[in-house]
Structures are given as C-alpha cells and as structure tokens.
Protein backbone atom coordinates (compact mmCIF):
# COMPACT_ATOMS: atom_id res chain seq x y z
CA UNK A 1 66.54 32.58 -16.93
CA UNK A 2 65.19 35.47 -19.76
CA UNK A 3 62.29 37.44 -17.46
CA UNK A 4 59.72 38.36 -19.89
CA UNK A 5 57.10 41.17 -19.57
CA UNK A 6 53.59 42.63 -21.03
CA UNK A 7 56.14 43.71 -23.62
CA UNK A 8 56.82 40.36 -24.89
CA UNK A 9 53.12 39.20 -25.68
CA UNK A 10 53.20 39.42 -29.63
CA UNK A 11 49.64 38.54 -30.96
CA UNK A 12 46.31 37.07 -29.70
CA UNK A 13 44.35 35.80 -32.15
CA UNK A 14 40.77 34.71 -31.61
CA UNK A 15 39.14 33.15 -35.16
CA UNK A 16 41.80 35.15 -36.61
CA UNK A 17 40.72 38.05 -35.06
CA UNK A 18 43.33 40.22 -33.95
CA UNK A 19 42.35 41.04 -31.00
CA UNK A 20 45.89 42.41 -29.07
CA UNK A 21 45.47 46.05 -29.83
CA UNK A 22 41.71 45.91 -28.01
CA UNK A 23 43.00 46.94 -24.78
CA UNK A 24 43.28 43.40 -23.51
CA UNK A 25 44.82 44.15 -20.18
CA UNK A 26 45.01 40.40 -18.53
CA UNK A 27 45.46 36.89 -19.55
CA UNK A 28 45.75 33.85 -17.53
CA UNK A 29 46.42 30.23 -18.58
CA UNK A 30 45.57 27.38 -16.56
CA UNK A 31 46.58 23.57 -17.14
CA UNK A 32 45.30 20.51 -14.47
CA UNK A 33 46.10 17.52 -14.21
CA UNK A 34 42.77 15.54 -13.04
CA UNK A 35 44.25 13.29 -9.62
CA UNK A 36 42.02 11.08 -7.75
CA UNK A 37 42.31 10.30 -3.87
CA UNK A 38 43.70 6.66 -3.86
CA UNK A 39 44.03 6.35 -0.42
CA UNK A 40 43.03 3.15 1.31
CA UNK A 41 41.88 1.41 4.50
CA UNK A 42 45.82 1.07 6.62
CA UNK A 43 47.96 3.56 4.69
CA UNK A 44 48.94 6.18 7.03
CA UNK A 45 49.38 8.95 4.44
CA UNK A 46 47.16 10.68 1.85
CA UNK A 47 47.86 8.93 -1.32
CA UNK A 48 46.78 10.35 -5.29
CA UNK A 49 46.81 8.60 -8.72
CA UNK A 50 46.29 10.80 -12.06
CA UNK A 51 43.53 9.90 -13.65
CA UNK A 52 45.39 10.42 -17.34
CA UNK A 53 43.11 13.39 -17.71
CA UNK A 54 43.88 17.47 -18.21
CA UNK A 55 42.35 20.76 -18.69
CA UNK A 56 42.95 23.94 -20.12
CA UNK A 57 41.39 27.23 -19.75
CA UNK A 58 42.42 30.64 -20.74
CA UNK A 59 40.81 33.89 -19.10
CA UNK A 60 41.16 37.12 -20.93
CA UNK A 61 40.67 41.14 -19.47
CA UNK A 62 40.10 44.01 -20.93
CA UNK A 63 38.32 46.78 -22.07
CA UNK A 64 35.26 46.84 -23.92
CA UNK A 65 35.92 47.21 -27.97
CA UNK A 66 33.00 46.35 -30.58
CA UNK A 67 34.77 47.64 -33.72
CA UNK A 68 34.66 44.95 -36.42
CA UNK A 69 36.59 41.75 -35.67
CA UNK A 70 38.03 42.96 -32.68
CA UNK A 71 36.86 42.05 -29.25
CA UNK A 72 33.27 42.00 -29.12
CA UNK A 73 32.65 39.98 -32.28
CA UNK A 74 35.65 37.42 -30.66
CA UNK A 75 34.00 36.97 -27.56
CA UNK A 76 30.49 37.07 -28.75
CA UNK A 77 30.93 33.34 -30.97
CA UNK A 78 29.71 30.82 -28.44
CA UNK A 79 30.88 28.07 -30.74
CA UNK A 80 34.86 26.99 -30.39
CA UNK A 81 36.94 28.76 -32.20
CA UNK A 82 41.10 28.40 -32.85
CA UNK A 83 43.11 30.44 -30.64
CA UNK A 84 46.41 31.60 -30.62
CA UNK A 85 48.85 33.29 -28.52
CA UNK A 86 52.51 34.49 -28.59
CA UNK A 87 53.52 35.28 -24.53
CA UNK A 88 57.27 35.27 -25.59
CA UNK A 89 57.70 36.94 -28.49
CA UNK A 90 57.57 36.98 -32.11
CA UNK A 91 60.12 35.08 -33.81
CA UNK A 92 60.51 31.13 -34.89
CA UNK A 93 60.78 29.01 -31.86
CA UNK A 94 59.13 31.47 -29.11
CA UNK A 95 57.01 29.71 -26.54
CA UNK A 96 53.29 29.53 -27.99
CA UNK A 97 49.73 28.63 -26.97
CA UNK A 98 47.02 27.36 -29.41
CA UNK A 99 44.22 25.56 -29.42
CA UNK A 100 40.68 25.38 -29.96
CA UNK A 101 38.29 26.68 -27.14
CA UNK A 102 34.83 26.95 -26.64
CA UNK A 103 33.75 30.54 -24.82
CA UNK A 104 32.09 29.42 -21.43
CA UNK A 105 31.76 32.84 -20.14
CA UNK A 106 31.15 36.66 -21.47
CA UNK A 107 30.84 39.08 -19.02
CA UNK A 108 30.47 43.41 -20.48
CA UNK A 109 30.95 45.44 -17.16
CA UNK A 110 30.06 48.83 -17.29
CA UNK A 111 30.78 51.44 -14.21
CA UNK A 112 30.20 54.82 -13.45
CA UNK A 113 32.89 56.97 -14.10
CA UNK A 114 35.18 54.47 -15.78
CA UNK A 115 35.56 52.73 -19.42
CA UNK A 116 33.35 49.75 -20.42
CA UNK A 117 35.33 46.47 -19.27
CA UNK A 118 35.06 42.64 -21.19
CA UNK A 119 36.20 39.60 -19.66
CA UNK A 120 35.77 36.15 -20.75
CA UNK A 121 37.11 32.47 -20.13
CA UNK A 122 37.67 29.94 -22.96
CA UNK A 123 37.89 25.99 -21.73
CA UNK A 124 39.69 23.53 -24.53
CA UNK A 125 37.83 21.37 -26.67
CA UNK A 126 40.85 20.33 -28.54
CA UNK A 127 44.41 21.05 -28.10
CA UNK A 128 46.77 21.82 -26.82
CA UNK A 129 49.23 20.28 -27.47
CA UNK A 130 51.26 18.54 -23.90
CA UNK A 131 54.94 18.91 -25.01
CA UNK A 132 56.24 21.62 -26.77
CA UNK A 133 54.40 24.70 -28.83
CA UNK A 134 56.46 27.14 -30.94
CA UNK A 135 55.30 29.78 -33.29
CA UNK A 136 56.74 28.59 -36.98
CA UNK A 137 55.52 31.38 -38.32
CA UNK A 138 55.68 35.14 -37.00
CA UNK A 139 52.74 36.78 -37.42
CA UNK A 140 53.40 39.11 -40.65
CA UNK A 141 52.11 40.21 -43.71
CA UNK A 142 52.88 38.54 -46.73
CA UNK A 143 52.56 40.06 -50.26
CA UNK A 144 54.45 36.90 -52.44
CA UNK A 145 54.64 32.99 -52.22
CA UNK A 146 57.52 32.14 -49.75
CA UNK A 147 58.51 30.38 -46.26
CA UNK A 148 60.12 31.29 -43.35
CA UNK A 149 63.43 29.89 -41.94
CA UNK A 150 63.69 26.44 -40.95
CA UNK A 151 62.94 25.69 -36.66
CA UNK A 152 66.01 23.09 -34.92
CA UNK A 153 64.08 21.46 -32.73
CA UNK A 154 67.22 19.20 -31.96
CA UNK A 155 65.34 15.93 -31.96
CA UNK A 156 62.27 13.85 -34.34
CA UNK A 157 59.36 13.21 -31.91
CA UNK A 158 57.35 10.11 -32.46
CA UNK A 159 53.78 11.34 -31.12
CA UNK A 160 52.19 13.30 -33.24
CA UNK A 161 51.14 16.94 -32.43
CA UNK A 162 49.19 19.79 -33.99
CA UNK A 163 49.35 22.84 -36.14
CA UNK A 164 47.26 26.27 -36.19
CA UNK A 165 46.79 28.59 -38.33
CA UNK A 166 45.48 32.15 -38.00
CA UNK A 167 44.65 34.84 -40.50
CA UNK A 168 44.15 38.11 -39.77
CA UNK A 169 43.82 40.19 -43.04
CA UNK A 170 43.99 38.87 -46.87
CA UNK A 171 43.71 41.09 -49.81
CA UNK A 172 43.41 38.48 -52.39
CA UNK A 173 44.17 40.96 -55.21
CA UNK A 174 44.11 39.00 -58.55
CA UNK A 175 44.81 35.71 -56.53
CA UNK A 176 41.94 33.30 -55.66
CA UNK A 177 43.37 32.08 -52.27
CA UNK A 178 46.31 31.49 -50.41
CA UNK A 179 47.46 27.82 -49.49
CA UNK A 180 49.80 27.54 -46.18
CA UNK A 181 51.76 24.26 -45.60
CA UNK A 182 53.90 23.04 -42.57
CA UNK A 183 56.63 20.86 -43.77
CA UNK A 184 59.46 19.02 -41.89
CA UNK A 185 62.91 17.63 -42.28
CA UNK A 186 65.48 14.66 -40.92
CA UNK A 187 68.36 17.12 -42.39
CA UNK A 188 67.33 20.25 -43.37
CA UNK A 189 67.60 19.56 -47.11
CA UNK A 190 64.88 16.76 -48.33
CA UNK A 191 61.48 18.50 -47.34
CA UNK A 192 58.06 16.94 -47.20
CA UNK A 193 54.49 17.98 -46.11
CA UNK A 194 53.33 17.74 -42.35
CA UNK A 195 49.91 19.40 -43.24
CA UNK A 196 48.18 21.69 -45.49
CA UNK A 197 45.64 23.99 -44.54
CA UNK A 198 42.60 24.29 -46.13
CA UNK A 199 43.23 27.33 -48.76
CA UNK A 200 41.83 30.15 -46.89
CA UNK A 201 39.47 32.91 -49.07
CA UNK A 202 38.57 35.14 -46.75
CA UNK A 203 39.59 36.70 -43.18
CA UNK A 204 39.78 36.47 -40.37
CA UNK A 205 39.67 32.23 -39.92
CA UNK A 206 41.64 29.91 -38.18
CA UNK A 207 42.18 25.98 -38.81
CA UNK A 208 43.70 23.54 -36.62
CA UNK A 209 44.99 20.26 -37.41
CA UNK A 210 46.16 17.33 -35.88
CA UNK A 211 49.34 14.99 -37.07
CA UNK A 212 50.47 11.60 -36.19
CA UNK A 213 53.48 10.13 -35.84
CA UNK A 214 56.83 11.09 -36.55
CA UNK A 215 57.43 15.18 -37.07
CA UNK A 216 61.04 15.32 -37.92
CA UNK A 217 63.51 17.68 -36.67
CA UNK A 218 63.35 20.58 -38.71
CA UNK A 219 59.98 21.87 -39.46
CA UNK A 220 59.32 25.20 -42.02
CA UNK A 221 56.31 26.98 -43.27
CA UNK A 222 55.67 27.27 -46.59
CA UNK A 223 52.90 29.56 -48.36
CA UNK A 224 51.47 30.24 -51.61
CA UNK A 225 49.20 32.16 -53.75
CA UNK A 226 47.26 30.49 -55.93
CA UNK A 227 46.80 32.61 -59.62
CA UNK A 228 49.51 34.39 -58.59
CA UNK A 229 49.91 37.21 -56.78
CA UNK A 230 48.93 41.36 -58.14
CA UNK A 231 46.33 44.13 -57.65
CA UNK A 232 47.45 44.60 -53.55
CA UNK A 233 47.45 41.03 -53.12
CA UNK A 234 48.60 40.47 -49.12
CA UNK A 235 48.19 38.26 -46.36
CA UNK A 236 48.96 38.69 -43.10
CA UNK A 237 48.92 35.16 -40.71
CA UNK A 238 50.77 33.30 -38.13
CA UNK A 239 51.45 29.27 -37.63
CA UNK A 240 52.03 27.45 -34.51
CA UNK A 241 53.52 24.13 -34.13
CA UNK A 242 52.98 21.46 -30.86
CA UNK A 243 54.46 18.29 -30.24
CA UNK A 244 52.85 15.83 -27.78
C-alpha cells in the first residue's frame, strides 16, 4: 500500500473556484449506506437490510480568505455547485472526488488573538459516482487545442457514470470559447464522444454530466478552442471521470 499525505491533495475546486491555496487546512469525506433494523419477533440476533440508499457529505477547514473566487465567494453560494477534488495526486488515473453539493452549513469563526477561521459542510445532490472516480484530466493550463493521454481502465463498464468539469481561469484571447469533450475507446485507436461540455465563456464554472451505458475501456479528454487560439489565449481546467 502507497501512504499518501497533505502533500498529495492536488486541487479543490468549488464552481471552479480554486480554492486549495486558501489555507484550507481539513477535509473530510463521508459515504453511508442507509440500513434499516429488520429484526423480527423469534430471531435471536440483531438483523439489518440496506435500504438501497447512500449519502455523501464533504466538510472543509480552514482559514478565513474573501479575495475574489477564493473561499468566501465558494462557500457563500447556497445553491449546489460542482465540486472537485484530487486527494491522490495529479496525474491521469489518481483517485478523485466530484460531484455536485449543496452548502448546508457556513460557519466564519473569529477569535482573539488568532486568524479568522471558515468551515463548511456540503451534502450531495447529485453524484458521486459509486464505483470508480479518476481525474482524466490534470488540472493545467492550456494555451492550444489538444488532449491528454489515453486512461486503461482494463475493462468496458456497462452502467453508466459521470463526468465533471472545472475551470479555473480562461483568457479567451481572440477565441470565443473553449469546448472540452470526454471520449472513449474498445482499443485505443477508433475514438468516439462520451460527452461534451457545454462550451464554457467565462471562469470560474463547473458542469457535470451524467452518461449511460457502456463507457469503454480507454477514455481521453479532448479540448478545443473555438476561432482559434491568439492574443494570451489560455485555459486552465481539470476533468474527472466515475463509473457506477
């Protein structure tokens, strides 16, 4: 087993908003399975069914930070936004969370003699994904149309699964948007579309999006600017990929 550390955690993005460098100190994940007491009149043990029901929730610390898009404005929205994390690392294939939350709590905690605190739980309203979440693309800037290596993920699964997107920083430069596209593979050769998502304008934003059926073994990330690309034009985003 690879121990990982603080080190390892890559990005947190909130909305897009990076939010990593804003002295977030703590984060905590928490999945549940929903069971119900089954138990009935003779059985001599405690019995429990699962209900087919789970829950997410994700509790950030830190310190307080209101400089633009960093995170105050992320934990001010009330309404859900997409989140993603990187615990693991950086790179194609690292362990991932995403999903979208809504912000149940927001708590600023100021004390005498000490820096301004922030802490705040998100619960899922969609996402994530059960099985397995990767990052399929590393969070970096981009300043040309391109994709990123292709992701083994030694098997096609059959049940669908969901894709995020987050965008920290574009510069559109003389290019009107920039159009990011998962595809996927049975060999690593003939390539087709998984999702598209919706050609993003402005930053920070976030999209999630759901797939059915098959996603084939390989999967890549494709990206591209539309009008080309000049005058500064960069982008800087990451993509996550879950299968159920």
């Amino acid at each position: 087993m690879t121990k990982k550390s603080s080190a390892d955690i890559s990005f947190l993005l909130i909305g897009g908003r990076s939010v990593l460098s804003s002295g977030l100190t703590v984060i905590n994940e928490s999945r549940e399975s929903k069971l119900e007491e089954i138990t009935a009149l003779g059985d001599t043990d405690d019995k429990w069914g699962a209900v087919g029901q789970k829950t997410w929730e994700m509790a950030q610390e830190g310190f307080f930070d209101d400089a633009t898009d960093k995170w105050h404005d992320a934990l001010e929205a009330a309404d859900p936004q997409v989140l993603l994390y990187a615990p693991e690392g950086n790179a194609i294939g690292d362990r991932a969370v995403a999903f979208s939350g809504v912000r149940t709590v927001y708590n600023v905690l100021p004390a005498r003699g000490a820096f301004h605190k922030a802490n705040a739980t998100y619960k899922a309203n969609a996402g994530p994904a059960y099985g397995q979440t990767k990052i399929a693309a590393p969070l970096a800037t981009k300043t040309a149309d391109g994709e990123v290596a292709a992701h083994n993920w030694g098997a096609a699964s059959t049940d669908g699964g969901e894709v995020h997107l987050g965008v920290s920083a574009l510069a559109l430069g003389t290019a009107t948007n920039i159009v990011v596209t998962v595809e996927h593979s049975i060999d690593n050769v003939a390539w087709g579309a998984l999702a598209t998502f919706t050609a993003v304008t402005t930053a920070p934003k976030a999209e999630r999006k759901t797939v059915t059926g098959t996603i084939k073994q390989y999967t890549k990330v494709r990206w591209a600017f539309t009008g080309g690309v000049g005058g500064g034009t960069t982008a800087t985003f990451a993509v996550t990929l879950g299968r159920n």
